[in-house]
C-alpha atoms as a PDB file:
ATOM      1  CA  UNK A   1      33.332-105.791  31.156  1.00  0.00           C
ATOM      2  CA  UNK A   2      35.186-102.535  31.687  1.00  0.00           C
ATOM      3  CA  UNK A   3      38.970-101.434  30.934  1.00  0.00           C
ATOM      4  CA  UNK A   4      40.143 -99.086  33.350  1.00  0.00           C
ATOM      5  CA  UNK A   5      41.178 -95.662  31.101  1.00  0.00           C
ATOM      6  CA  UNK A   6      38.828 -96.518  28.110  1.00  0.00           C
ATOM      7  CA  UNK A   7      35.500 -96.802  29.675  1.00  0.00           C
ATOM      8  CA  UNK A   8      34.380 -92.909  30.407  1.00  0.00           C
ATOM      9  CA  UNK A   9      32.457 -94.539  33.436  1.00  0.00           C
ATOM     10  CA  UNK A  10      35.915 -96.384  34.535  1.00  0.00           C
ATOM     11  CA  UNK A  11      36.856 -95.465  37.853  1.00  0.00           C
ATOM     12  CA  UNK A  12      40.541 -94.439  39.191  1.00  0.00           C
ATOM     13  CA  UNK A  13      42.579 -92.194  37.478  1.00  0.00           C
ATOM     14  CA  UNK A  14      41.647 -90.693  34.023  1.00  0.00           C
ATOM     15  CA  UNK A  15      44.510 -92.013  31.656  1.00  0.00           C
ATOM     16  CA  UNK A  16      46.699 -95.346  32.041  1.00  0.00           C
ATOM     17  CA  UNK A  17      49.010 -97.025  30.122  1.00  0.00           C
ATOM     18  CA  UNK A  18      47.815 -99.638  27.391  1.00  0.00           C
ATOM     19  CA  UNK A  19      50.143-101.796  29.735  1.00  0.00           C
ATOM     20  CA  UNK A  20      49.256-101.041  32.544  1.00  0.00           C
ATOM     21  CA  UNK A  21      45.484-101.326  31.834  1.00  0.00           C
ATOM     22  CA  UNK A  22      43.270-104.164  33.522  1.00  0.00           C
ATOM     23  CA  UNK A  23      39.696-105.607  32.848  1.00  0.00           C
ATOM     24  CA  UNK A  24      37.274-105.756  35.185  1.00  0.00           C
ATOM     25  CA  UNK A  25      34.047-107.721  34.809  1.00  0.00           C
ATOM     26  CA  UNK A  26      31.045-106.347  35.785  1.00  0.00           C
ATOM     27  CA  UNK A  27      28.465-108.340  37.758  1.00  0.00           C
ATOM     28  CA  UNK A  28      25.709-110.112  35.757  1.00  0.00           C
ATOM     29  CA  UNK A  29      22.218-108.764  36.628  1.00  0.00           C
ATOM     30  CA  UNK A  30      20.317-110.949  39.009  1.00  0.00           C
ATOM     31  CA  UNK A  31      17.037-111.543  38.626  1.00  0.00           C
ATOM     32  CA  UNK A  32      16.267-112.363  42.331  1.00  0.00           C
ATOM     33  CA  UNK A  33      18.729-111.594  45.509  1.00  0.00           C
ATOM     34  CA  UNK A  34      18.999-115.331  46.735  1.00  0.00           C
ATOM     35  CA  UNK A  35      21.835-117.819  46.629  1.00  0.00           C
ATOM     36  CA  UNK A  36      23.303-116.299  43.304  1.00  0.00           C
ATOM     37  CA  UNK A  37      24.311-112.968  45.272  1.00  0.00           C
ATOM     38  CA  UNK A  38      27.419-114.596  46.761  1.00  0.00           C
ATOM     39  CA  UNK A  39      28.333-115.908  43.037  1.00  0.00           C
ATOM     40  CA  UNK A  40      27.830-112.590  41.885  1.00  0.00           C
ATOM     41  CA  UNK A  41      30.430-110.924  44.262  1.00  0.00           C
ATOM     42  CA  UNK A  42      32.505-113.079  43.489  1.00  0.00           C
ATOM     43  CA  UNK A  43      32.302-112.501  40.553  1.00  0.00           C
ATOM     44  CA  UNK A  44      33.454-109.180  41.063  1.00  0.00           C
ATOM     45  CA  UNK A  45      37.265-109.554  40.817  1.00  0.00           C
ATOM     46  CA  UNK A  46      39.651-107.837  38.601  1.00  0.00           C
ATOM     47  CA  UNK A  47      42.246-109.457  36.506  1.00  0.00           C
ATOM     48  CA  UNK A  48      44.807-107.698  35.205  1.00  0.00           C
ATOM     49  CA  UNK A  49      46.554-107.847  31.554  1.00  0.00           C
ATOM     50  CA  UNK A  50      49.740-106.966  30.587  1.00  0.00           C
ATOM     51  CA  UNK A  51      52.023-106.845  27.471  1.00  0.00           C
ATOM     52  CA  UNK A  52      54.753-108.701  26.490  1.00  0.00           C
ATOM     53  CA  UNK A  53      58.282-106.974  25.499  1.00  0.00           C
ATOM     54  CA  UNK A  54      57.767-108.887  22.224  1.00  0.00           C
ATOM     55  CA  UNK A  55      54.362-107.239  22.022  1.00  0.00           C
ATOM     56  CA  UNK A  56      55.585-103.801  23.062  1.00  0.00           C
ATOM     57  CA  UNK A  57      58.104-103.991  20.402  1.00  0.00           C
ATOM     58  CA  UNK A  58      55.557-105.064  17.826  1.00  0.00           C
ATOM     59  CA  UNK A  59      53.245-102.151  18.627  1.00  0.00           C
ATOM     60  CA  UNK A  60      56.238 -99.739  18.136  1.00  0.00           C
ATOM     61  CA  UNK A  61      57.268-101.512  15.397  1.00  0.00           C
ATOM     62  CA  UNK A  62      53.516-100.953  13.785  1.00  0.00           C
ATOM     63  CA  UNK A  63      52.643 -97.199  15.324  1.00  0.00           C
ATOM     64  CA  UNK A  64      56.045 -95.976  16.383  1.00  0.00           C
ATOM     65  CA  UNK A  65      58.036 -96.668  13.195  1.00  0.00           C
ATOM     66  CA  UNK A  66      56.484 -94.440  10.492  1.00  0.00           C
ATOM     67  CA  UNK A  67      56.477 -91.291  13.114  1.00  0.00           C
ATOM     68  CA  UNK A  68      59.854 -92.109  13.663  1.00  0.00           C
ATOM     69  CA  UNK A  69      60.543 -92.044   9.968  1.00  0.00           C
ATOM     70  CA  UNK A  70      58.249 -88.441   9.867  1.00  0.00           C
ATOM     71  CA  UNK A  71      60.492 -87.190  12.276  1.00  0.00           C
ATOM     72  CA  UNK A  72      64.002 -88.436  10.331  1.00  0.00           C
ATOM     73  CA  UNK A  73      62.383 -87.096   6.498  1.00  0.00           C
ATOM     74  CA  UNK A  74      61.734 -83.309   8.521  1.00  0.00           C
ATOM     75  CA  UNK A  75      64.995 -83.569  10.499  1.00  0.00           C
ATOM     76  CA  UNK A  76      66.688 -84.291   7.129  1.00  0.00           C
ATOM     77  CA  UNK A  77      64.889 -81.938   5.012  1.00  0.00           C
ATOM     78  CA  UNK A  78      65.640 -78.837   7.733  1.00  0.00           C
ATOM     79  CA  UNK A  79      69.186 -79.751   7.206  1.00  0.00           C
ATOM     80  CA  UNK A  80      68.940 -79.652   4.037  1.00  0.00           C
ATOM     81  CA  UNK A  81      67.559 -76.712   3.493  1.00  0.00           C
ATOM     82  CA  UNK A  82      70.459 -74.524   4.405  1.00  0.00           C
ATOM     83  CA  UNK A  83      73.429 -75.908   2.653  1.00  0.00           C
ATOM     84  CA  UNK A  84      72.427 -74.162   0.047  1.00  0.00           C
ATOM     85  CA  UNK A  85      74.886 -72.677  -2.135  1.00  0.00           C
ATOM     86  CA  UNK A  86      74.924 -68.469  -2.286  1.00  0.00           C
ATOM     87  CA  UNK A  87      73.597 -67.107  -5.635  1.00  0.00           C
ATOM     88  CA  UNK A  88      76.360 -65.742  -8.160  1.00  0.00           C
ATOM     89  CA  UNK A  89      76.352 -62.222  -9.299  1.00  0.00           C
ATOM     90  CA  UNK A  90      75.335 -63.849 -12.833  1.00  0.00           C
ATOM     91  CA  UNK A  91      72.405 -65.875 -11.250  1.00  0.00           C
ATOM     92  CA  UNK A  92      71.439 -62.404  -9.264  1.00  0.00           C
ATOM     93  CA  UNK A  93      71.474 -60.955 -12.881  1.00  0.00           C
ATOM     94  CA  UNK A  94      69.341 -63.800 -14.499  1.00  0.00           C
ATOM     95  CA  UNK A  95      67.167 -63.848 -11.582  1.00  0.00           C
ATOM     96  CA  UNK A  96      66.348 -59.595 -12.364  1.00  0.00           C
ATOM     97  CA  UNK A  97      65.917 -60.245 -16.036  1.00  0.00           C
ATOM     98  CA  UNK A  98      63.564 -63.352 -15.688  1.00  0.00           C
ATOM     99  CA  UNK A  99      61.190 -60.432 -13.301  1.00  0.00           C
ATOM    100  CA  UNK A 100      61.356 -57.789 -16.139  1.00  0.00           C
ATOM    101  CA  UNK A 101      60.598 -60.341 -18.677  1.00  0.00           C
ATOM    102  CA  UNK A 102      57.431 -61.591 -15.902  1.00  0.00           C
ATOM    103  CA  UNK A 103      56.526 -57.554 -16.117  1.00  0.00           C
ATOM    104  CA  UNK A 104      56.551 -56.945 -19.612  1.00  0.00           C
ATOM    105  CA  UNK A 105      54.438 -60.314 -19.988  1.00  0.00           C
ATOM    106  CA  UNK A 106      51.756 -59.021 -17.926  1.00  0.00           C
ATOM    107  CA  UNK A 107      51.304 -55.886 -19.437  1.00  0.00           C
ATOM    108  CA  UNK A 108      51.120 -57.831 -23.004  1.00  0.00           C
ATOM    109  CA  UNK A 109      48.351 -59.682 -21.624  1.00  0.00           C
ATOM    110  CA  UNK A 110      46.866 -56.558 -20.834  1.00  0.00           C
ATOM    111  CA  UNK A 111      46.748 -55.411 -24.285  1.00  0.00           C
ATOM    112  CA  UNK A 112      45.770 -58.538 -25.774  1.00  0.00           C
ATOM    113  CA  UNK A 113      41.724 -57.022 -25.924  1.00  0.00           C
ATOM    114  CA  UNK A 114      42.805 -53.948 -27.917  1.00  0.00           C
ATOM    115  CA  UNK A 115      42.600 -53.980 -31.449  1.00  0.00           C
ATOM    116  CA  UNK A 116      43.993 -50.097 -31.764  1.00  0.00           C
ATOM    117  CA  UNK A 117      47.245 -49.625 -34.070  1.00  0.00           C
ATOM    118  CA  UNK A 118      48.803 -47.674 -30.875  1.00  0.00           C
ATOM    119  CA  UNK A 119      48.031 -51.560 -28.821  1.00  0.00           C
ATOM    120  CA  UNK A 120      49.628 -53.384 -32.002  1.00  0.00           C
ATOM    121  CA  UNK A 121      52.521 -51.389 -31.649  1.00  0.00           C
ATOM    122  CA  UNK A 122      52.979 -51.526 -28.419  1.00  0.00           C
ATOM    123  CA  UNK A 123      52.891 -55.331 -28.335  1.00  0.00           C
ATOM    124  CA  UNK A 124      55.530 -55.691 -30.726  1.00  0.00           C
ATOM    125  CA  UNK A 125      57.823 -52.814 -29.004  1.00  0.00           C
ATOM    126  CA  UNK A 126      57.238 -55.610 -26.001  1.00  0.00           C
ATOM    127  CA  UNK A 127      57.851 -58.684 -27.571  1.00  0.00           C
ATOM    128  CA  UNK A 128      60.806 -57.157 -28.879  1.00  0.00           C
ATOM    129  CA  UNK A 129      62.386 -56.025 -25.281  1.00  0.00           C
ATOM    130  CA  UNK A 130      60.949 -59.760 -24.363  1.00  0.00           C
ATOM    131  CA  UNK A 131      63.533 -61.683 -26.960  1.00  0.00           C
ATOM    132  CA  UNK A 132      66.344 -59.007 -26.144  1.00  0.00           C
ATOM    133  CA  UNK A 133      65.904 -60.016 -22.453  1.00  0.00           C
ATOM    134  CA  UNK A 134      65.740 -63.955 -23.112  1.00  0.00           C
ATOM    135  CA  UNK A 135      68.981 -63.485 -24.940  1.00  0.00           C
ATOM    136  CA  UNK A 136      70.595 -61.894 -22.326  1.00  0.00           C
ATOM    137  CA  UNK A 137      69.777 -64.550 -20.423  1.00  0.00           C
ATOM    138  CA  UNK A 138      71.245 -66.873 -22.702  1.00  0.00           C
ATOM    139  CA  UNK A 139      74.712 -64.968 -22.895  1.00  0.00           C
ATOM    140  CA  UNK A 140      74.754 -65.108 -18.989  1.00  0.00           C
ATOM    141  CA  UNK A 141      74.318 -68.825 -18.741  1.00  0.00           C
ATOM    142  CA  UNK A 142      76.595 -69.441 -21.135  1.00  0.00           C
ATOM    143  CA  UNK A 143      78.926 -67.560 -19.659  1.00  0.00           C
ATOM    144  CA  UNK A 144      77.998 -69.489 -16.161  1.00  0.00           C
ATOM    145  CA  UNK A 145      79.029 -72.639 -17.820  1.00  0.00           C
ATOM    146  CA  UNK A 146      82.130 -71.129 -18.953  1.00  0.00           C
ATOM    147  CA  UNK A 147      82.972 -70.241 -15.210  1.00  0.00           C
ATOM    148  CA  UNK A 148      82.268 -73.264 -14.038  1.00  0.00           C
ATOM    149  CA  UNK A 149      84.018 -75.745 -16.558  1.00  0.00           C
ATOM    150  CA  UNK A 150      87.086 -72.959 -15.834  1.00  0.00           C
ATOM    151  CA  UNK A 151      86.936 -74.117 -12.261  1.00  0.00           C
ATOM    152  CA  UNK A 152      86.737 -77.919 -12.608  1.00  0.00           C
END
């Protein structure tokens, strides 16, 4: 038995339609050419299947649907994306303070291997600048919530 479009050795065109797809049978082999050749070419017939609407609709249903819903989620999510509102001076400021703080970090971590006095030092000179920083960052979100409970 062949399907026309899923068998590579399938003649006629390359690609069809699940639809538009038929079956044809192939011709038993014959042991001997006698009376059984005319019953095997007539044998040789194609009959063709096709698909219901109901059955279209349940293959979209099954395949179609969760693409579909791919497709909504991105669509959504890219219009999402820029509704977003502009950053506040205050968040700009928080947003430079949290990257010092980030610096500072690093360079502690640096120094963690060095036992030295001049390393000791050093570390608590940065966790110093490291608190100072964090409350600055405190004073500026409280000050955000301020604004914003001024402008409800």
């Amino acid at each position: 038995m062949n399907i026309n479009g899923i068998n590579s050795n399938a003649t006629g065109s390359g690609f069809t339609t699940v639809s538009g797809a038929y079956i044809a049978a192939t011709p038993a082999a014959t042991k001997t050419p006698t009376a059984n050749s005319e019953s095997a070419g007539s044998q040789d017939t194609q009959d063709t299947v096709s698909i219901s609407n109901a059955g279209r609709e349940a293959l979209s249903n099954d395949f179609g649907a969760p693409l579909r819903e791919k497709a909504l989620a991105k669509k959504n999510e890219a219009e999402v994306t820029p509704k977003e509102e502009p950053k506040t001076l205050i968040d700009e400021q928080i947003d430079k303070i949290k990257e010092k703080i980030k610096e500072l970090q690093e360079i502690l971590s640096k120094l963690k291997g060095d036992d030295s006095e001049a390393a000791d030092q050093q570390r608590k000179m940065l966790q110093e600048q490291i608190m100072l920083l964090s409350g600055q960052i405190a004073t500026l979100l409280d000050k955000k919530m301020q604004d914003s409970k001024k402008s409800d």
